[in-house]
Protein backbone atom coordinates (compact mmCIF):
# COMPACT_ATOMS: atom_id res chain seq x y z
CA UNK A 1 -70.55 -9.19 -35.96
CA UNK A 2 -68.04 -11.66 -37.73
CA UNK A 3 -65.75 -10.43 -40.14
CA UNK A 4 -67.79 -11.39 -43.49
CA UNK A 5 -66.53 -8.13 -45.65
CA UNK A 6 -64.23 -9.66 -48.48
CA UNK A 7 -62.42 -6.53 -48.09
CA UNK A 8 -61.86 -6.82 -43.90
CA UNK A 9 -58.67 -7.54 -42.57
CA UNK A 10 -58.57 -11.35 -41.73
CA UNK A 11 -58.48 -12.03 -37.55
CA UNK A 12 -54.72 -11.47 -36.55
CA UNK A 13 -53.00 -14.41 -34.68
CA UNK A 14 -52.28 -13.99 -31.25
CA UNK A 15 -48.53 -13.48 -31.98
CA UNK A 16 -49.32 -10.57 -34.30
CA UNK A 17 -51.30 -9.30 -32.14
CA UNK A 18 -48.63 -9.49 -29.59
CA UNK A 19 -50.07 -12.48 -27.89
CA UNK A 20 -48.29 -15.57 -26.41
CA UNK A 21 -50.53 -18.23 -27.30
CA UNK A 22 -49.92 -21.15 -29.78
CA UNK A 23 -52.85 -21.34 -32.95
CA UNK A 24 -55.01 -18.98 -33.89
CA UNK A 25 -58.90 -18.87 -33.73
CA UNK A 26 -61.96 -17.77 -34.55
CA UNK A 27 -63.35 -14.52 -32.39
CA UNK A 28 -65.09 -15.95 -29.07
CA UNK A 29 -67.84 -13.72 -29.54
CA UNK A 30 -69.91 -12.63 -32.75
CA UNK A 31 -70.29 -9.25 -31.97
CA UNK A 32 -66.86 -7.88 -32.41
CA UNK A 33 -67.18 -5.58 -35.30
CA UNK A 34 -65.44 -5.99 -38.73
CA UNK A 35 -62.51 -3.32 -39.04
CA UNK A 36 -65.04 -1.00 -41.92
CA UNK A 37 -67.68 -0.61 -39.53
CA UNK A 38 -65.66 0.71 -36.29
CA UNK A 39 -67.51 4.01 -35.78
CA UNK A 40 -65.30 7.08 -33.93
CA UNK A 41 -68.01 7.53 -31.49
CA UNK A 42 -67.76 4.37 -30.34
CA UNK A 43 -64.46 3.77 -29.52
CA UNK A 44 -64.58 7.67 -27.63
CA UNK A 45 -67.56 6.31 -26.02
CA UNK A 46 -66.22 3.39 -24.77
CA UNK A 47 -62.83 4.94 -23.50
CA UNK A 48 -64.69 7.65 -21.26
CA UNK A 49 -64.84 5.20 -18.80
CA UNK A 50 -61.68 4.90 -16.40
CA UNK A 51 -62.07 1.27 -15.77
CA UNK A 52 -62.21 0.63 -19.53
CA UNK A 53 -59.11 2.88 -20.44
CA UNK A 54 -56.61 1.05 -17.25
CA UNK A 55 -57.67 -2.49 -19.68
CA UNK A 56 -56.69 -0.60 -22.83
CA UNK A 57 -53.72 0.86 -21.36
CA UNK A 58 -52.56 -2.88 -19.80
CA UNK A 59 -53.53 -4.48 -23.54
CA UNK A 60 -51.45 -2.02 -25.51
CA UNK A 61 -48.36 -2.24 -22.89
CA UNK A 62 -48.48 -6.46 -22.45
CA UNK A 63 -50.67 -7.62 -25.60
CA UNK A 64 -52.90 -10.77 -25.61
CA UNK A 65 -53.96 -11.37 -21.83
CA UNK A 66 -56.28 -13.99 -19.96
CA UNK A 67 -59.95 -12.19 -19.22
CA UNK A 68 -59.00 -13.37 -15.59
CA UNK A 69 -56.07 -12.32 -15.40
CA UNK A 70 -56.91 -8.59 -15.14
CA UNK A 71 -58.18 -7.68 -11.79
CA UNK A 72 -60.84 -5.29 -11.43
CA UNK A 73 -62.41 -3.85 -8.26
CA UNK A 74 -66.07 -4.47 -9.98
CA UNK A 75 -67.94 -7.96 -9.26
CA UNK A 76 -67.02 -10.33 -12.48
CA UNK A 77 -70.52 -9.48 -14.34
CA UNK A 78 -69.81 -5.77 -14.08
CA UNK A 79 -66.18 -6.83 -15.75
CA UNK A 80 -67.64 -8.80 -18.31
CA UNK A 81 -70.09 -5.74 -18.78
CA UNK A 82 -66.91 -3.69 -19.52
CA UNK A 83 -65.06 -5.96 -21.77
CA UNK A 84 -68.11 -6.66 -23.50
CA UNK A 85 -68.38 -2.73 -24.41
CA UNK A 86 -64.57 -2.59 -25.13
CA UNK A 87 -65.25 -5.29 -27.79
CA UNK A 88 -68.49 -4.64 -29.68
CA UNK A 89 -66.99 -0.58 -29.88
CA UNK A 90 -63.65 -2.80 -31.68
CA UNK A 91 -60.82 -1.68 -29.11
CA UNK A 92 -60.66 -5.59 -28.21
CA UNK A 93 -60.34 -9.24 -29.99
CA UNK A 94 -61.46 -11.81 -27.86
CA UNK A 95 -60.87 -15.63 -28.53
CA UNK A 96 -61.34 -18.95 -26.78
CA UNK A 97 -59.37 -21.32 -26.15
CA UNK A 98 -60.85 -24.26 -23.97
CA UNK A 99 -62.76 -22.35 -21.25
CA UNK A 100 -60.42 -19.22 -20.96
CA UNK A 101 -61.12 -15.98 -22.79
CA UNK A 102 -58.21 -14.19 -23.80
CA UNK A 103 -58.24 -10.41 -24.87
CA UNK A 104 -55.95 -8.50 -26.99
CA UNK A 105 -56.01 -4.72 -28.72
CA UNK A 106 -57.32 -4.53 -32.13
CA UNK A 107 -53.93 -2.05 -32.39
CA UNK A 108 -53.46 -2.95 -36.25
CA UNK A 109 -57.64 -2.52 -37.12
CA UNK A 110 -57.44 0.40 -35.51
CA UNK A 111 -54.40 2.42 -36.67
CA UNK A 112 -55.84 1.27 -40.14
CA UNK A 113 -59.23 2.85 -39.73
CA UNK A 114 -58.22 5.94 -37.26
CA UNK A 115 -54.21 6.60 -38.21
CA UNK A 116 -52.66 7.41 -34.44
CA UNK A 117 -55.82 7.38 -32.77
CA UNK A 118 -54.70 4.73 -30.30
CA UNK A 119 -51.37 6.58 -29.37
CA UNK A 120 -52.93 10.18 -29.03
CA UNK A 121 -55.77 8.93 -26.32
CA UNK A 122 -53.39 6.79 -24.46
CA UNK A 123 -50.96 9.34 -24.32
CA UNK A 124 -53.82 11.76 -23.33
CA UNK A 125 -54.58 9.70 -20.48
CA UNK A 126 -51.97 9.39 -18.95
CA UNK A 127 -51.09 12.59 -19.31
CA UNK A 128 -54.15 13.33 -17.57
CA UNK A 129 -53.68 11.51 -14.94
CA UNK A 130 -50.35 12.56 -14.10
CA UNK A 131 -48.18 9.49 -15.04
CA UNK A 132 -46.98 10.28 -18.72
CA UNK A 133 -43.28 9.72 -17.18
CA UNK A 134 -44.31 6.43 -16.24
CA UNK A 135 -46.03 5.41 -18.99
CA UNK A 136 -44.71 2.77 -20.71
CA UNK A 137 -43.76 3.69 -23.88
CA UNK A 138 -46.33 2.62 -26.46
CA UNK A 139 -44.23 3.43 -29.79
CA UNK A 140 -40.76 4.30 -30.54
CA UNK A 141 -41.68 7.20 -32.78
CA UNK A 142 -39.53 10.45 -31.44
CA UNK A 143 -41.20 12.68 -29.16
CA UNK A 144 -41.58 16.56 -29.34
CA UNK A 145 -38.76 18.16 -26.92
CA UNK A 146 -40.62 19.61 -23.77
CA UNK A 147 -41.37 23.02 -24.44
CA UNK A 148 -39.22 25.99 -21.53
């Protein structure tokens, strides 16, 4: 859905949203949901799935990245299944430019709508999966000392 709410958040540019890319533009596809109308459930829903959180986890450590440059082991329709839920639950901005898709994390939409959200489940994650020490770091706020 385009972002038509006079109170929304206009579309960041690629550099705020930590992208490389020169001018800004319009969302690729129309169903990317305006920032007011990013339910809970659907972001949780969307990051149950492991493939999904390794492209969260890659967008919040590197920023704006080329759809095709993020290997998957699925066939290309089963990754453009995945991005496709990624974006219409608002964890991704997609834009065009020419015939490549780039991606980015909607980082700023969401710590508006869910304050720390994004940190606590990619934190959770990793933690999860064993590799919280080598993480990335995904913010420089301090960290609670580890307990004896």
């Amino acid at each position: 859905m385009p972002r038509t709410d006079p109170g929304a958040t206009p579309p960041q540019s690629p550099q705020a949203a930590g992208g490389t890319s020169g001018a800004a533009s319009a969302p690729a596809d129309p169903d990317q949901p305006e920032t007011a109308r990013i339910r809970l459930g659907d972001l949780l829903q969307a990051f149950s799935d492991p493939l999904r959180r390794r492209v969260v986890h890659r967008l919040a450590a590197e920023g704006e990245v080329g759809c095709g440059e993020i290997e998957l082991p699925v066939s290309r329709a089963t990754g453009s299944y995945h991005f496709r839920i990624l974006r219409t639950a608002g964890w991704t901005h997609t834009r065009r430019a020419g015939r490549e898709r780039y991606v980015s994390l909607r980082r700023a939409d969401l710590e508006a709508r869910f304050p720390g959200l994004v940190e606590a489940l990619l934190r959770a994650d990793a933690a999860e999966r064993g590799t919280a020490a080598d993480a990335p770091p995904h913010d420089t706020r301090p960290q609670d000392p580890p307990r004896p």
